[in-house]
C-alpha atoms as a PDB file:
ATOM      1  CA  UNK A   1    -284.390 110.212 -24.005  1.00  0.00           C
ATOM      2  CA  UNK A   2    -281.564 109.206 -26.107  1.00  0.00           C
ATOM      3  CA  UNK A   3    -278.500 109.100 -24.415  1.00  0.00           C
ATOM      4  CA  UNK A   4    -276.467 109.059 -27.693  1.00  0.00           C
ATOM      5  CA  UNK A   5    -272.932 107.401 -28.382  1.00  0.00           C
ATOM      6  CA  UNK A   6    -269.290 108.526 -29.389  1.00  0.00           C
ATOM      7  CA  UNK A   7    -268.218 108.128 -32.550  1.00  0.00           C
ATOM      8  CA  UNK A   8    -264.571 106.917 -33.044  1.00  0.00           C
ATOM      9  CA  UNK A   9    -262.724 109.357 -34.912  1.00  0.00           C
ATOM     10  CA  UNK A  10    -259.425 108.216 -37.149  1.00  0.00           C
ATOM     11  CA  UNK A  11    -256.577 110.547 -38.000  1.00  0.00           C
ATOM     12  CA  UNK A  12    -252.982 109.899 -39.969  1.00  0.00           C
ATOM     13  CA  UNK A  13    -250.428 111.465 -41.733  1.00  0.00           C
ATOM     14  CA  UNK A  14    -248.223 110.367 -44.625  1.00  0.00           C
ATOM     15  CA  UNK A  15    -244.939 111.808 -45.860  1.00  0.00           C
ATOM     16  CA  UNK A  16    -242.659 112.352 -48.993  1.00  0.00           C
ATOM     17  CA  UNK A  17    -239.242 113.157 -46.906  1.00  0.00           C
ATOM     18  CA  UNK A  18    -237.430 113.500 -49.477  1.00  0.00           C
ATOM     19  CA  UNK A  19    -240.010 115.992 -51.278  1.00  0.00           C
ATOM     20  CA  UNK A  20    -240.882 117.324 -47.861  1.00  0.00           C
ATOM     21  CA  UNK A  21    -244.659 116.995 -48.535  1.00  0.00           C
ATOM     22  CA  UNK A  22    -246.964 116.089 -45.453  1.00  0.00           C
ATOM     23  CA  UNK A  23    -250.496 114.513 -45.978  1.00  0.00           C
ATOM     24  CA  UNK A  24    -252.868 114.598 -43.825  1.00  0.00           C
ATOM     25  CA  UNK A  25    -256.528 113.260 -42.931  1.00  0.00           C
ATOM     26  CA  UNK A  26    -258.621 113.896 -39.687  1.00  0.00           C
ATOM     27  CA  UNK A  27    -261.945 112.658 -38.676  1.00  0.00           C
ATOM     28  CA  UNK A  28    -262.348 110.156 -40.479  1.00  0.00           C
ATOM     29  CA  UNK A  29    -264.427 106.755 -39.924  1.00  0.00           C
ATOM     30  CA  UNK A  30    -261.975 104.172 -40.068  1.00  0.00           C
ATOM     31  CA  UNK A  31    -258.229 103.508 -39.816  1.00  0.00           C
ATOM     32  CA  UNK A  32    -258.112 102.659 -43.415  1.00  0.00           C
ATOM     33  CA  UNK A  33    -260.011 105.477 -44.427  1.00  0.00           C
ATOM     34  CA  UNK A  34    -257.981 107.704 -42.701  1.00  0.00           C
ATOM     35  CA  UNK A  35    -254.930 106.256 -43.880  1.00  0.00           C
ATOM     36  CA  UNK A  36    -255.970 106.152 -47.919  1.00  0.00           C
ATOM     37  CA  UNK A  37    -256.483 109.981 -47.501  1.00  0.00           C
ATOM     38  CA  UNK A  38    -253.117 111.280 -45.790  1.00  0.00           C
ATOM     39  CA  UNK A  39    -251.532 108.628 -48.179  1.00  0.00           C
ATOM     40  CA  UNK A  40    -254.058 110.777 -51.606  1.00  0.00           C
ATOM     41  CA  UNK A  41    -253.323 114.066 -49.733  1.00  0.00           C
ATOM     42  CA  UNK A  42    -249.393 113.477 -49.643  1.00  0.00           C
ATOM     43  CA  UNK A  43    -249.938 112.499 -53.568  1.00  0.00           C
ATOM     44  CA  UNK A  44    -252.057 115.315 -53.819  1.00  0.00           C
ATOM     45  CA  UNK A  45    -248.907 118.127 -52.258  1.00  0.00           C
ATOM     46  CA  UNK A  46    -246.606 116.431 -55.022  1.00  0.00           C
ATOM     47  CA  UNK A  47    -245.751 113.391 -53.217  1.00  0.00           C
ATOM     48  CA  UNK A  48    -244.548 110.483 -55.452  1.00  0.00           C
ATOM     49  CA  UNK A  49    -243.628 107.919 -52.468  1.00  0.00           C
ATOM     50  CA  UNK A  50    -245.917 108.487 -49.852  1.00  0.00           C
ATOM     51  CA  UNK A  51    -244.989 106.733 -46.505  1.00  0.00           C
ATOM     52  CA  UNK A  52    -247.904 106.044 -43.716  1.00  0.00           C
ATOM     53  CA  UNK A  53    -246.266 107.826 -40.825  1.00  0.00           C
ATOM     54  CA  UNK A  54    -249.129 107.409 -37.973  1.00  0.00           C
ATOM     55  CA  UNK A  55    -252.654 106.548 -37.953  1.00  0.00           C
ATOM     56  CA  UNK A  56    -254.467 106.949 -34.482  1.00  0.00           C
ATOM     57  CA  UNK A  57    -257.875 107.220 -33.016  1.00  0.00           C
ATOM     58  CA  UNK A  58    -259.604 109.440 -30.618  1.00  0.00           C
ATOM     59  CA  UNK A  59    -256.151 111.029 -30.204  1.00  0.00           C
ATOM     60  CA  UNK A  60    -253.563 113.415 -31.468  1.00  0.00           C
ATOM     61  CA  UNK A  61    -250.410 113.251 -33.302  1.00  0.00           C
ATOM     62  CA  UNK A  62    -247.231 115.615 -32.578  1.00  0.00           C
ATOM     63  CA  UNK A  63    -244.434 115.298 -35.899  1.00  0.00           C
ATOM     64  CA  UNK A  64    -241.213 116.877 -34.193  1.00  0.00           C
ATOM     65  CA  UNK A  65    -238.003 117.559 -36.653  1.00  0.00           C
ATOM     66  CA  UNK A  66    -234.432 119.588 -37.558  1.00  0.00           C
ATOM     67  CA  UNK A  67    -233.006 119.509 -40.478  1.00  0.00           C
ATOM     68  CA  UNK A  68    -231.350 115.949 -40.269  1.00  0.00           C
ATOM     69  CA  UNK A  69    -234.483 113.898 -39.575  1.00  0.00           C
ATOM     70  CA  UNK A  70    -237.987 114.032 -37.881  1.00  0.00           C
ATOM     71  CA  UNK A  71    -240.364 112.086 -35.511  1.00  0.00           C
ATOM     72  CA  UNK A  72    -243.873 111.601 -35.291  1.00  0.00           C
ATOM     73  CA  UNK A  73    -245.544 110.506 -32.332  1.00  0.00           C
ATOM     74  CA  UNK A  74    -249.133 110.104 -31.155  1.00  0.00           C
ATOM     75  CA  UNK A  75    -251.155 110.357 -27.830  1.00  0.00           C
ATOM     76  CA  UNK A  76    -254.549 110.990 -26.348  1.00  0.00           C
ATOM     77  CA  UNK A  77    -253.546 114.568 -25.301  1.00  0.00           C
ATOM     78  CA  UNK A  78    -252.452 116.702 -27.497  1.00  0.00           C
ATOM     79  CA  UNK A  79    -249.785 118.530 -25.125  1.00  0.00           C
ATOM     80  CA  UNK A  80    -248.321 115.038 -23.838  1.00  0.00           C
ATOM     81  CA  UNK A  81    -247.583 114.244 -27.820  1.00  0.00           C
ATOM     82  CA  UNK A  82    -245.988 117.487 -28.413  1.00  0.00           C
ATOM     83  CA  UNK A  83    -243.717 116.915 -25.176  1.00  0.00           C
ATOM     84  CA  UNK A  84    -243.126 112.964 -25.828  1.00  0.00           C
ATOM     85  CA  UNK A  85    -242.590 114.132 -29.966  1.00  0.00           C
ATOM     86  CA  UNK A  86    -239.768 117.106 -28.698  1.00  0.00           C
ATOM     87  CA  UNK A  87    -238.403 114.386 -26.610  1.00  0.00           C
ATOM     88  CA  UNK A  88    -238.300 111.488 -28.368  1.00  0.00           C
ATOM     89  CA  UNK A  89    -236.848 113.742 -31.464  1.00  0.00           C
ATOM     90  CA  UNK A  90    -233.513 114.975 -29.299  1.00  0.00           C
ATOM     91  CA  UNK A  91    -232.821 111.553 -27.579  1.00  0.00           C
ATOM     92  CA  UNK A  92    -232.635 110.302 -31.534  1.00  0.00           C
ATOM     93  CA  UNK A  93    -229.942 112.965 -31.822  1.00  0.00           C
ATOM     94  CA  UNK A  94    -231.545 115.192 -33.956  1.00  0.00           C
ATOM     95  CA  UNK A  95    -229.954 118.921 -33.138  1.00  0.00           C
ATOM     96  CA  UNK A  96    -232.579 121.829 -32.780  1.00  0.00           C
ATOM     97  CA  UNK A  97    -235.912 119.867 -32.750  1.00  0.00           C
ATOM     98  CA  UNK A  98    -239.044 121.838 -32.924  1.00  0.00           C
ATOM     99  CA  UNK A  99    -242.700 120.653 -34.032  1.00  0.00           C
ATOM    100  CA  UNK A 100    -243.531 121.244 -37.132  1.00  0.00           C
ATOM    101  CA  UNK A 101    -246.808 119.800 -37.224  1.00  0.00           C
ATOM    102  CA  UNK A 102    -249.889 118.668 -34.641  1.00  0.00           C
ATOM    103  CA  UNK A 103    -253.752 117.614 -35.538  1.00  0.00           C
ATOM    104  CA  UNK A 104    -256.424 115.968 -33.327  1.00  0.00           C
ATOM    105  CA  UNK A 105    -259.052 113.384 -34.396  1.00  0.00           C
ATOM    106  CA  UNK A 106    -261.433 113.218 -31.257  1.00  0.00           C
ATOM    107  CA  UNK A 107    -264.499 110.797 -30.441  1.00  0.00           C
ATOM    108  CA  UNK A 108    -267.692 112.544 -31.206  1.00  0.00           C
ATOM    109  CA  UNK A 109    -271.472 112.527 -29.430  1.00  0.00           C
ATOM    110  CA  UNK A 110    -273.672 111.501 -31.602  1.00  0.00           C
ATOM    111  CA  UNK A 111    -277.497 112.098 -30.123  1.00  0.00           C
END
């Protein structure tokens, strides 16, 4: 019987701030594909200059922002990258922080 094996899963996420347009791409192969699609998807929303925010793997990312500026932060668990994004968001000074946006890109089996 065939065990099987985990597949590494890549997320990332691109951005226009000044636009406010947010690409995305989750479960993807590899870092650089992951990255080439947020970066298309941000072009895609109306993006002009797209800026690679994150790219991670087998993990999540948490993008925490007020109206003066955001954060984006990654982690293996989803509620610890929320918490650490929230956090890392008001110690930056930003007033009223709240997440705007979270997505996962997990390891899967493959039999």
């Amino acid at each position: 019987m065939n065990p099987g094996h985990w597949r590494a899963s890549w997320g990332a996420l691109a951005t226009f701030e000044s636009g406010g347009v947010l690409g995305e791409a989750t479960g993807l192969g590899s870092k650089s594909e992951a990255e080439r699609a947020a970066i298309n998807d941000c072009k895609a929303k109306g993006g002009t200059v797209c800026k690679l925010e994150v790219s991670y793997q087998n993990a999540c990312a948490a993008l925490a922002g007020s109206a003066t500026g955001y954060v984006v932060v990654s982690d293996a668990d989803l509620p610890v990258a929320v918490s650490d994004a929230l956090s890392t968001c008001s110690k930056a000074g930003y007033p009223n922080c709240h997440i705007s946006y979270t997505a996962c890109s997990k390891a899967t089996l493959v039999q």
